[in-house]
Protein backbone atom coordinates (compact mmCIF):
# COMPACT_ATOMS: atom_id res chain seq x y z
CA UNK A 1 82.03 -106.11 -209.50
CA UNK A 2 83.07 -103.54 -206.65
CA UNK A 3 81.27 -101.34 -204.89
CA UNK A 4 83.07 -98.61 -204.01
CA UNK A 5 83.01 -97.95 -200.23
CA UNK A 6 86.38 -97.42 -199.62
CA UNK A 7 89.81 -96.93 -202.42
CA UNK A 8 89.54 -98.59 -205.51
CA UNK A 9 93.01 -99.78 -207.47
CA UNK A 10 91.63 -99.22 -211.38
CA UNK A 11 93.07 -99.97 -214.47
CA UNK A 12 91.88 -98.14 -217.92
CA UNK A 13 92.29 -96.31 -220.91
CA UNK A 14 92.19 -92.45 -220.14
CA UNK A 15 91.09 -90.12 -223.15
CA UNK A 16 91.90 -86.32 -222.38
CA UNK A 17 89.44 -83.74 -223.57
CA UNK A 18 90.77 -81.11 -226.07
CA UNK A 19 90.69 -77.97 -224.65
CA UNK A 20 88.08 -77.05 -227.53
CA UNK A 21 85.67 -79.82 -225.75
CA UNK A 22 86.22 -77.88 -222.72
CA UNK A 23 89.42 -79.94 -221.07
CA UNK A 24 92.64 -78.50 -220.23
CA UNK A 25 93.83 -75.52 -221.92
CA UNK A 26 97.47 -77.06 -221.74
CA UNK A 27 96.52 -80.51 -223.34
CA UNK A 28 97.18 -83.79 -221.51
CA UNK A 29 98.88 -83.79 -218.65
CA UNK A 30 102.72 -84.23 -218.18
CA UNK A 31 102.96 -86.46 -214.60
CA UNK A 32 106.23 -85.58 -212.74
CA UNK A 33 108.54 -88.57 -212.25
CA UNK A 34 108.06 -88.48 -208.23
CA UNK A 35 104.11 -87.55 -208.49
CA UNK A 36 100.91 -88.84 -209.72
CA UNK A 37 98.37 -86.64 -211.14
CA UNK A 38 95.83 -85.96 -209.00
CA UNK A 39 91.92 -84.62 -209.47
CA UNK A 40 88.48 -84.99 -208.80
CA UNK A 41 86.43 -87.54 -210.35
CA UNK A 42 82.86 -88.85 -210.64
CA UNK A 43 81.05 -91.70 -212.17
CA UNK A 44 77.72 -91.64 -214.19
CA UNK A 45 74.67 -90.84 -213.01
CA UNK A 46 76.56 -89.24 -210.69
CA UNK A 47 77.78 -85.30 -210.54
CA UNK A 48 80.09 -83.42 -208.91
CA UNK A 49 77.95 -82.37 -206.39
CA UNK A 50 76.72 -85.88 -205.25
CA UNK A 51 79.02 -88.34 -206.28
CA UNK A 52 82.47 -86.61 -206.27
CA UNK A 53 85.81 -89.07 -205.63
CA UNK A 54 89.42 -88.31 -205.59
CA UNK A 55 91.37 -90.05 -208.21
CA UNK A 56 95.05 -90.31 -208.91
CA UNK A 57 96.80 -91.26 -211.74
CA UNK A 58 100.08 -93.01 -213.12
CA UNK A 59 101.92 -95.11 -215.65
CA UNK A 60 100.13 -93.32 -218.54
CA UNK A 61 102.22 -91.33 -221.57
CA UNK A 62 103.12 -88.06 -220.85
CA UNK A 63 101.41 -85.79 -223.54
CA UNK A 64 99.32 -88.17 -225.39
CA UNK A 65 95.45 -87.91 -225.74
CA UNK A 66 94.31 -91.66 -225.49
CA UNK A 67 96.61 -93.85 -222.85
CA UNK A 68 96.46 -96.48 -220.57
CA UNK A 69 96.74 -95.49 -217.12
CA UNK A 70 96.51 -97.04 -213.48
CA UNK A 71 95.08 -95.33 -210.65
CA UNK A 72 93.57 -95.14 -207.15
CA UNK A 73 89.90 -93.88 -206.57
CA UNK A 74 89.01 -92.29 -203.14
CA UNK A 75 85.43 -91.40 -202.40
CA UNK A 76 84.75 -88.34 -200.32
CA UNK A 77 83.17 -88.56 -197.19
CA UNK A 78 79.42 -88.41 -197.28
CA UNK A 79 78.90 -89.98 -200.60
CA UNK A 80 77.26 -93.02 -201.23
CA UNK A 81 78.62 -96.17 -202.53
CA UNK A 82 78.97 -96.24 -206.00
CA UNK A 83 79.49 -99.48 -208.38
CA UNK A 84 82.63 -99.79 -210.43
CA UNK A 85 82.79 -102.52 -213.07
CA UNK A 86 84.63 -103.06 -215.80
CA UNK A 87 83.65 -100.72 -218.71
CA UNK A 88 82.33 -97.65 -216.63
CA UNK A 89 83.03 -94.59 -217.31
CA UNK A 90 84.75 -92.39 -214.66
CA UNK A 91 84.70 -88.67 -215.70
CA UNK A 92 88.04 -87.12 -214.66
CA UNK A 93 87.62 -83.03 -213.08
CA UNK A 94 89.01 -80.09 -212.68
CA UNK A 95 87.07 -78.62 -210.08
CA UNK A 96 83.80 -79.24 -211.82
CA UNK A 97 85.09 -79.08 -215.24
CA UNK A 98 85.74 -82.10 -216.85
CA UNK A 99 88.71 -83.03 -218.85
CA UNK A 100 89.01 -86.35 -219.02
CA UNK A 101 87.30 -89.76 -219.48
CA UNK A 102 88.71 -93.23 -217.81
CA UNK A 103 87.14 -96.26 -219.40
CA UNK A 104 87.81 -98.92 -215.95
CA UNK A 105 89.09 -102.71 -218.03
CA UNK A 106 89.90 -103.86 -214.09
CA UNK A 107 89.17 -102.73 -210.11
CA UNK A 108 90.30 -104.00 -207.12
CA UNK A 109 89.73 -103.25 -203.44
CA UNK A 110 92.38 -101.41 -201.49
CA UNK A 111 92.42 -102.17 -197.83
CA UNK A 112 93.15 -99.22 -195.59
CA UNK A 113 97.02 -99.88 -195.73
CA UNK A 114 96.78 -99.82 -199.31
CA UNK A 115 97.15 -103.37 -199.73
CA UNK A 116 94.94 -105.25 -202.35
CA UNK A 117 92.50 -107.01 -201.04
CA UNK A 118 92.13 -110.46 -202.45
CA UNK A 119 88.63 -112.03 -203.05
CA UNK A 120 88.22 -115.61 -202.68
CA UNK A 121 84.99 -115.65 -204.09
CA UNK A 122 84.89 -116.91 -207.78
CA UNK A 123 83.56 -114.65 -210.40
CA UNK A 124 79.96 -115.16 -211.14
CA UNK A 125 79.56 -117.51 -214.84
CA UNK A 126 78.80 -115.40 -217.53
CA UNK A 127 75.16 -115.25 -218.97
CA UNK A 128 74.59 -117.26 -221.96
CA UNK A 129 74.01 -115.03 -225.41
CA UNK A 130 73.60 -117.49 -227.84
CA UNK A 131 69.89 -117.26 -229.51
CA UNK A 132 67.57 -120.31 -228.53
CA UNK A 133 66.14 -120.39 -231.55
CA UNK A 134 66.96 -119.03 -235.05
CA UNK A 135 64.88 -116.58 -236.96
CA UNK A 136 62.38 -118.14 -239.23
CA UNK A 137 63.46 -117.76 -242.87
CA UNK A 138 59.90 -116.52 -243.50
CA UNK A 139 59.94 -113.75 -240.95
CA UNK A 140 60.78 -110.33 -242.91
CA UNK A 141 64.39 -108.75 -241.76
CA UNK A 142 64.04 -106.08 -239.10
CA UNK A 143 64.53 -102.57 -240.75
CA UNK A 144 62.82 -99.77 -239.26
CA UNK A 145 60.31 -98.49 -241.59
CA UNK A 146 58.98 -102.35 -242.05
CA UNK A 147 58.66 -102.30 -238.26
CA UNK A 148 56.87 -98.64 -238.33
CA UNK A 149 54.86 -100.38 -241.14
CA UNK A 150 53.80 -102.99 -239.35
CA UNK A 151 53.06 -101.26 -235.79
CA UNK A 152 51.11 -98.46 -237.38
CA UNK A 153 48.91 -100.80 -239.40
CA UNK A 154 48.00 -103.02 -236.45
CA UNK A 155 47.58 -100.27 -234.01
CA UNK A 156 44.31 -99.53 -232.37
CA UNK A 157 44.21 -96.57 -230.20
CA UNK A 158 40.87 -94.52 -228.88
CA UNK A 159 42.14 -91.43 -230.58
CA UNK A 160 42.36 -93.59 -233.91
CA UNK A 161 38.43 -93.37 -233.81
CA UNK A 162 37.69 -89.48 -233.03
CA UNK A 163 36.40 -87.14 -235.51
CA UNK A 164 38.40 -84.68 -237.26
CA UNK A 165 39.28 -81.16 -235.76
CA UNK A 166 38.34 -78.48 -238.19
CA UNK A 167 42.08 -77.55 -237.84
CA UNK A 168 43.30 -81.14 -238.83
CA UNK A 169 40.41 -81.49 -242.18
């Protein structure tokens, strides 16, 4: 986990929006062999107006809708950290327009020179998902309208217990 005070190295999967979703009117980019693409970016909660980075891209295909792609995030001055694990979502702009979507797979602090900076912390464990206990084999399966059943028979509100309104009889 990073928290984004200063550049960010990402790696991800970019998705382009058509231009019928509102992205570019010229489809995915085409990066320039000398140049990365550069835009605006922000990550969700976020907006544009309070959470808005610089972000440039490269090594993704030229064209294509879906691609990998590597980049560097910059926030702008005034903005607040912001968190950037793996698997958020960091909505590439146009201005304020958006027109693309970068799912971050890996981040890694920059140091001012550009450098990666190198933790030597180790990665916290992973929480343990595995179910303590199994389901009893006389419990009924979860499906919605047994669960609606079951909530709306054992219910007891105040309003249960008023009259009738004329309106309702």
């Amino acid at each position: 986990m990073v928290m984004m005070t200063g550049s960010l190295a990402v790696r991800g999967t970019v998705v382009w929006l058509t231009p019928q979703q509102g992205g570019r009117a010229s489809g995915p980019p085409e990066p320039d062999y000398d140049y990365d693409y550069t835009a605006t970016a922000y990550l969700p909660p976020r907006s544009t107006e309070d959470g808005q980075a610089g972000i440039a891209l490269r090594r993704f295909a030229p064209g294509a809708w879906r691609t990998p792609a590597e980049g560097i995030l910059v926030p702008s001055k005034g903005n607040r950290a912001q968190q950037v694990i793996p698997g958020c979502i960091v909505v590439i702009t146009e201005g304020i327009r958006p027109v693309g979507l970068l799912t971050v797979e890996e981040v890694h602090a920059l140091a001012p020179d550009g450098t990666q900076v190198i933790s030597s912390a180790e990665p916290a464990p992973l929480p343990d998902l595995t179910m303590t206990a199994p389901a009893s084999p006389t419990d009924p399966p979860y499906r919605h309208s047994t669960a609606a059943a079951r909530w709306t028979t054992t219910s007891e509100h105040a309003s249960d217990q008023a009259p009738l309104h004329a309106a309702e009889l």
